[in-house]
Structures are given as structure tokens and as C-alpha cells.
Protein backbone atom coordinates (compact mmCIF):
# COMPACT_ATOMS: atom_id res chain seq x y z
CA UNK A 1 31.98 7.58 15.59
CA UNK A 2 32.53 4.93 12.53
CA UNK A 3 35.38 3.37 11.07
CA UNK A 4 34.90 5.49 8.03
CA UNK A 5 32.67 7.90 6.44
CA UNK A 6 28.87 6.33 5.71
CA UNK A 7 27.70 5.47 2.22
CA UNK A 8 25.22 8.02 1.42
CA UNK A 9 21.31 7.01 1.41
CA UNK A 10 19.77 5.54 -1.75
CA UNK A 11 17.01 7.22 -2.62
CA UNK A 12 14.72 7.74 -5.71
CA UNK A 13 12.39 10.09 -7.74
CA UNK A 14 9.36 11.13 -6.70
CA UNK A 15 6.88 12.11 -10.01
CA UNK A 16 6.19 15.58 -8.95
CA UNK A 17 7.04 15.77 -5.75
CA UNK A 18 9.71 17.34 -3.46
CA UNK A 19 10.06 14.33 -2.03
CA UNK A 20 12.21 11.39 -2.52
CA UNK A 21 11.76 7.52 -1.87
CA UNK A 22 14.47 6.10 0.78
CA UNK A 23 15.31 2.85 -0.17
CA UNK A 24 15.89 -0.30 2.25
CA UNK A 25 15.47 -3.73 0.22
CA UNK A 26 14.99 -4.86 -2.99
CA UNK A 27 13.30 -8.22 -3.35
CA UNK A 28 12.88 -9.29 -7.49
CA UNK A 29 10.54 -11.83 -7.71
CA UNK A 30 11.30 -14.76 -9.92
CA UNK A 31 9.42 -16.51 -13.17
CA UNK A 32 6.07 -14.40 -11.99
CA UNK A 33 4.82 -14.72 -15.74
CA UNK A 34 3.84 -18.19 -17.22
CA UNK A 35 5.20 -16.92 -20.78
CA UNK A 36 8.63 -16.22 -19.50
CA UNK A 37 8.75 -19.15 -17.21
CA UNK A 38 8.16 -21.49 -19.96
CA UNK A 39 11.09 -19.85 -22.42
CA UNK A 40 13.16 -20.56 -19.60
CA UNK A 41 12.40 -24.17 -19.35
CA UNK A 42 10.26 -24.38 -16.42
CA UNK A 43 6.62 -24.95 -16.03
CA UNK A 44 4.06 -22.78 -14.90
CA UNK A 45 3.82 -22.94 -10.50
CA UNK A 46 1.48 -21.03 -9.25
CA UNK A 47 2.45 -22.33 -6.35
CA UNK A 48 4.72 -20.42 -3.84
CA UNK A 49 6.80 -17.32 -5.50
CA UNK A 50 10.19 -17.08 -4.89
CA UNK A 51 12.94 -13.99 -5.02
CA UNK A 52 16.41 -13.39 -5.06
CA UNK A 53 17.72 -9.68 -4.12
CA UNK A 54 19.52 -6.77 -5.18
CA UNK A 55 22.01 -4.18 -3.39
CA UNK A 56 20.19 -0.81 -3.49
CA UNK A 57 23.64 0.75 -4.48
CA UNK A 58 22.65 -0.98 -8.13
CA UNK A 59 19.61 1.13 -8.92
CA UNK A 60 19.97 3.41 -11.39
CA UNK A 61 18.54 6.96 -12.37
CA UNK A 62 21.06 7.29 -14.93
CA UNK A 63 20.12 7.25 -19.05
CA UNK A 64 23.14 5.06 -19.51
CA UNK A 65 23.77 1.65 -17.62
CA UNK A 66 27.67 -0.08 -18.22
CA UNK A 67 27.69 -3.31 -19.83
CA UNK A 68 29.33 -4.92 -16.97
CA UNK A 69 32.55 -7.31 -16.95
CA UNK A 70 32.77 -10.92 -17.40
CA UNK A 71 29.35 -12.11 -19.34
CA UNK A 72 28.91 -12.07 -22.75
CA UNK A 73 24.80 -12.78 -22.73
CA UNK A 74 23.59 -9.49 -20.92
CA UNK A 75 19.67 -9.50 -20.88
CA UNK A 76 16.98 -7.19 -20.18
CA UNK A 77 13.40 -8.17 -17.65
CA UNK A 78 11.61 -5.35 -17.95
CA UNK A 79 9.22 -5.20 -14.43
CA UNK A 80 6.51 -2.85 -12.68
CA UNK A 81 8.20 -1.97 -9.69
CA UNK A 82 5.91 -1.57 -6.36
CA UNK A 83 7.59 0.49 -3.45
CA UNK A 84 6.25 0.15 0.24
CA UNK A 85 5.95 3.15 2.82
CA UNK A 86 4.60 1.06 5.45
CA UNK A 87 5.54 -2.80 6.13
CA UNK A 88 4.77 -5.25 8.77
CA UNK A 89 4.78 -9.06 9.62
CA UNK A 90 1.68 -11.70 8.37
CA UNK A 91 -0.27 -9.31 6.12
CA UNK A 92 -2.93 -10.17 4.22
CA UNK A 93 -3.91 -8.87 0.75
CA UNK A 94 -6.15 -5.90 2.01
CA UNK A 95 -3.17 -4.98 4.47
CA UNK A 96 -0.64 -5.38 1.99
CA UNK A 97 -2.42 -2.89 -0.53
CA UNK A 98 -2.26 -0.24 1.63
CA UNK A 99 1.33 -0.87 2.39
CA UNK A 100 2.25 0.51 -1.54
CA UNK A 101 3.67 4.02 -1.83
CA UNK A 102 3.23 3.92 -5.55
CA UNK A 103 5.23 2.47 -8.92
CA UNK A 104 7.70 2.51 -11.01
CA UNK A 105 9.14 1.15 -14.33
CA UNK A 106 12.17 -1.20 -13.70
CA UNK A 107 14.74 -3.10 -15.56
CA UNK A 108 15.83 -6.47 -14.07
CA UNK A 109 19.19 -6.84 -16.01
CA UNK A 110 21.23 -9.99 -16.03
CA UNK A 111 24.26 -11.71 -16.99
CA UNK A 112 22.42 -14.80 -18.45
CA UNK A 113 25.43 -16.89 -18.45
CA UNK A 114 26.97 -16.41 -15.58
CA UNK A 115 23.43 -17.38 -13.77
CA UNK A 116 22.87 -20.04 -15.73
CA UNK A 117 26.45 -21.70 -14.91
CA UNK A 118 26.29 -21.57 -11.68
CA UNK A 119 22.38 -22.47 -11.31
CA UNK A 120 23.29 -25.49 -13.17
CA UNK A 121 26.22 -26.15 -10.63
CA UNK A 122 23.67 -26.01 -7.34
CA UNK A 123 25.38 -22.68 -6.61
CA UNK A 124 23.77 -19.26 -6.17
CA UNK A 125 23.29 -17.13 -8.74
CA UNK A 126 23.14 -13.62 -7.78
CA UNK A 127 26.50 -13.15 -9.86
CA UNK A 128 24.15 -12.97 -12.57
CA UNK A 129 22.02 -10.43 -11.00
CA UNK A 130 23.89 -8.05 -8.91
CA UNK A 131 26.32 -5.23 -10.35
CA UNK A 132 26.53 -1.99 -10.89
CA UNK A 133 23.56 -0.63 -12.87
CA UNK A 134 21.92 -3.61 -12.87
CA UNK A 135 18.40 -2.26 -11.79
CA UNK A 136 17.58 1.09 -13.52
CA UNK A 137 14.31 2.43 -12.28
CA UNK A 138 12.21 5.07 -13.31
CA UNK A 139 10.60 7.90 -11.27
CA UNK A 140 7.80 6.55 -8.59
CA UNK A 141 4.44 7.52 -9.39
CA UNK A 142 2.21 7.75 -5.87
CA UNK A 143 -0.26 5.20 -5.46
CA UNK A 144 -2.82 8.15 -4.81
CA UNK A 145 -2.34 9.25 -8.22
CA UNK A 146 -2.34 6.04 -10.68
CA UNK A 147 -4.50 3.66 -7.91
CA UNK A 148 -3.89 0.21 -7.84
CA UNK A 149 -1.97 -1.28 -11.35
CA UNK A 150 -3.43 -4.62 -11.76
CA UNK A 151 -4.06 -4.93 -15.21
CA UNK A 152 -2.37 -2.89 -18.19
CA UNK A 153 0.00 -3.42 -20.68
CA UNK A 154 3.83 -3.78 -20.12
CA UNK A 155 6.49 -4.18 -23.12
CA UNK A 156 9.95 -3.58 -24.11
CA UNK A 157 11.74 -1.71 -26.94
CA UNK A 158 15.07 -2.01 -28.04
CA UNK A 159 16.03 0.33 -30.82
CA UNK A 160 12.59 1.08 -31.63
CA UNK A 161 11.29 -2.48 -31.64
CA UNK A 162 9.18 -4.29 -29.37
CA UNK A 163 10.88 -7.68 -27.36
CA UNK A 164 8.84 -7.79 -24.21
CA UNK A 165 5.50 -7.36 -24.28
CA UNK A 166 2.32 -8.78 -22.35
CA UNK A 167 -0.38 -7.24 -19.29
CA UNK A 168 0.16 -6.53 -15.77
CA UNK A 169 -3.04 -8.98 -15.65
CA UNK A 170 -0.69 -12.06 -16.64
CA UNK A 171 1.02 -11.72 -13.24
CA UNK A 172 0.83 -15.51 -11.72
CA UNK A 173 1.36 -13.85 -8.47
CA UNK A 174 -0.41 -9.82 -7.95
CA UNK A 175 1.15 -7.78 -6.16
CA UNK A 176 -0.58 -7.75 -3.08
CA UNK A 177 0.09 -11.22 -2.95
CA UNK A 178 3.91 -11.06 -3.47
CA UNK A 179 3.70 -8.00 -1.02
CA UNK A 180 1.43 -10.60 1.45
CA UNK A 181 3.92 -13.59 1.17
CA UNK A 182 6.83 -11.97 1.61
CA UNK A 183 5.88 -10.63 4.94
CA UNK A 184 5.23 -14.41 6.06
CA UNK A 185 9.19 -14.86 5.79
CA UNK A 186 10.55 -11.64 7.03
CA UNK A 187 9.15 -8.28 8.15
CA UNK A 188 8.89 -6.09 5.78
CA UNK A 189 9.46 -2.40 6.01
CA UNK A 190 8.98 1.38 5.01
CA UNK A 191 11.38 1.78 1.62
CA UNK A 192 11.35 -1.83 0.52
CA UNK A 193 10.93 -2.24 -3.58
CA UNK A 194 9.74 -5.32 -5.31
CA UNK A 195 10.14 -6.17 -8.90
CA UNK A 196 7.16 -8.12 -9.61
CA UNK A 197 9.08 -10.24 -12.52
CA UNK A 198 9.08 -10.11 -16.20
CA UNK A 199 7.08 -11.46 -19.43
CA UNK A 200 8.51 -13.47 -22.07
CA UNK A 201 10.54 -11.77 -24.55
CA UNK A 202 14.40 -11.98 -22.73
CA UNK A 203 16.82 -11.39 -25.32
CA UNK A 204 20.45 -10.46 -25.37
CA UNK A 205 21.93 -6.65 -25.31
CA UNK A 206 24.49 -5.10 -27.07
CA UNK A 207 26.47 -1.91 -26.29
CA UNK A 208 24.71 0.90 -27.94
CA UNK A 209 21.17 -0.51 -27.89
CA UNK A 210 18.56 1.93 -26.61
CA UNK A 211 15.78 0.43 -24.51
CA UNK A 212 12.39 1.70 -23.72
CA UNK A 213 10.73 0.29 -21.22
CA UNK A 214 7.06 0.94 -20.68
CA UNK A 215 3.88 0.27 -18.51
CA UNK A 216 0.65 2.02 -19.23
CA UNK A 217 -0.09 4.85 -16.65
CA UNK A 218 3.58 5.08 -15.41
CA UNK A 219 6.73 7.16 -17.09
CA UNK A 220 8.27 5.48 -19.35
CA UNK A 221 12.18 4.44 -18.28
CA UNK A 222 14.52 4.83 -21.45
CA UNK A 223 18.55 3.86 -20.99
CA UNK A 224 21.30 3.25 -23.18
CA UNK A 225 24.12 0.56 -22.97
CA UNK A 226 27.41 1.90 -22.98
């Protein structure tokens, strides 16, 4: 018996399947492309990734994502999303590959400012990250059907015009290795998702823009700001 009724199970899109993807954790992986590192004012480490993470409860399926309260610099990251169906502890790259379900387009958005504030202030800064709609994800495509995405191009439309754009080749980390390192810190499990990070290009969002995010092989993910 529980204290209350239980929060229904997050779960996404299968492309042409019956099927749908349980979701556990979301781990985004941070500055992953030198581009976008450097128009943040860091340099380039190819050391070492490092992540910051996201409720499941703010993916989004929906066409329309809120501009959310108290920012006024909302940006868009668009990332390729990789989803495990197995997990485990210590993997290496081989092992992690065949932990990946499949892929998805993702949108890493972000109240700039707020992150920024409190990043300069030593605090964390997953304000800036986490609320409601603040991942919209496209439908997973199964690894058995696209292979292994390690090259390709990714980019970014708003209204019609491209702000993001670079290749899946660019990665500093792949994802194999992201999949590899994070399972040195934790174990990893069945229904985890990782955005892989994002290439240069951030820009702010108004309400009404239209944004189009695309990587080559995968659906594209298209939402509007309301």
C-alpha cells in the first residue's frame, strides 16, 4: 500500500513498433563538441566528460513545449539521443555498444541565465536545465534498423533557418565512450537515455518559434514554443 497513488511510468515511442521505451535516467552530457565548448568560453578537454541530469517527467512527445517561468534567455541544444536496454558496471566500448536500444532526436533546452548565475556563484545549475518540457524527444529508432550513428550530420532550424549545425563525427567523446565512462561511476541500467551534447550554434528562443531538429537517418523532432 503507498501513501498515495504512483506517478505513472515514463515511457517513449517506439518507430514502428508496438512497443514502447521505459525510461529510468537521463544523463546529458556536457560541452561534448569543441565548437560549442569554445562559444561558451571554455577550451576544448578531451579529457574526462562530464553530465548533469534530467527528471524523466520533463521529456516531451508533445509538438508544443511552454516557455517556462523565470528566465528570459531560453536556448535550444539540439542532441542525438542514445537509449540503453541493457546496462552494467565497468564496460568497455565493445560492451557498451551492445548495450544501445537505438536513437532518437533530442532537444536539451535551457534557461541560459539562470545557469549561468548560479554557475558563476559555485552553485548548481540544474535550475537552468530541469522543468517541464525541457527535453522533447523524438520517436526511438532501433539500433537494428539505423546500426551504429557515428558519423552524420546534425543541425537545427528555427523558423526555417539553420542555427545548429555540424556531424555526429565531431563528438569529442562517441557514444560508446560516454556509454563506457559512465558505467565506471554508477551502474547503469535497462531504460537509461543519454544526450550526447550539442554543436555550436546556441541561440535564444522566442514564443512562437518553430524548431526542427534533425539528424540524418533518424525522424526528424519538430516543436513549437508556446
Amino acid at each position: 500500500m503507498h501513501l498515495f497513488q504512483a506517478h505513472d511510468l515514463i515511457d517513449l515511442t517506439i518507430l514502428n513498433d508496438e512497443r514502447r521505451f521505459p525510461v529510468h535516467n537521463i544523463y546529458c552530457i556536457g560541452r561534448n563538441y569543441g565548437d560549442h565548448a569554445i562559444e561558451m568560453g571554455f577550451e576544448v578537454d578531451r579529457e574526462a566528460p562530464f553530465y548533469f541530469m534530467k527528471p524523466a517527467s520533463n521529456l516531451s512527445e508533445s509538438s508544443d513545449v511552454r516557455y517556462p517561468p523565470k528566465t528570459q534567455k531560453l536556448q535550444h541544444e539540439i542532441e542525438l539521443v542514445v537509449a540503453l536496454e541493457l546496462g552494467g558496471r565497468d564496460l568497455t566500448c565493445e560492451q557498451a555498444l551492445e548495450c544501445i536500444a537505438g536513437y532518437a532526436v533530442g532537444l536539451d533546452l535551457t534557461r541560459r541565465d539562470l545557469q549561468i548565475r548560479n554557475r558563476d556563484q559555485g552553485r548548481p545549475w540544474e535550475i537552468g536545465k530541469v522543468f517541464d518540457g525541457s527535453a522533447p524527444i523524438g520517436p526511438l529508432h532501433l539500433r537494428s534498423e539505423v546500426n551504429d550513428l557515428t558519423q552524420g550530420r546534425i543541425e537545427l532550424l528555427i523558423n526555417g533557418q539553420v542555427r545548429q549545425a555540424g556531424d555526429l563525427g565531431d563528438m569529442i567523446h562517441s557514444a560508446a565512450e560516454l556509454i563506457a565512462y559512465l558505467s565506471t561511476l554508477q551502474m547503469l541500467q535497462a531504460g537509461d537515455l543519454i544526450f550526447t551534447g550539442t554543436p555550436a550554434g546556441v541561440s535564444d528562443l522566442a514564443r512562437g518559434d518553430v524548431l526542427e531538429g534533425r539528424i540524418e537517418g533518424l525522424t526528424p523532432l519538430s516543436v513549437t514554443v508556446v
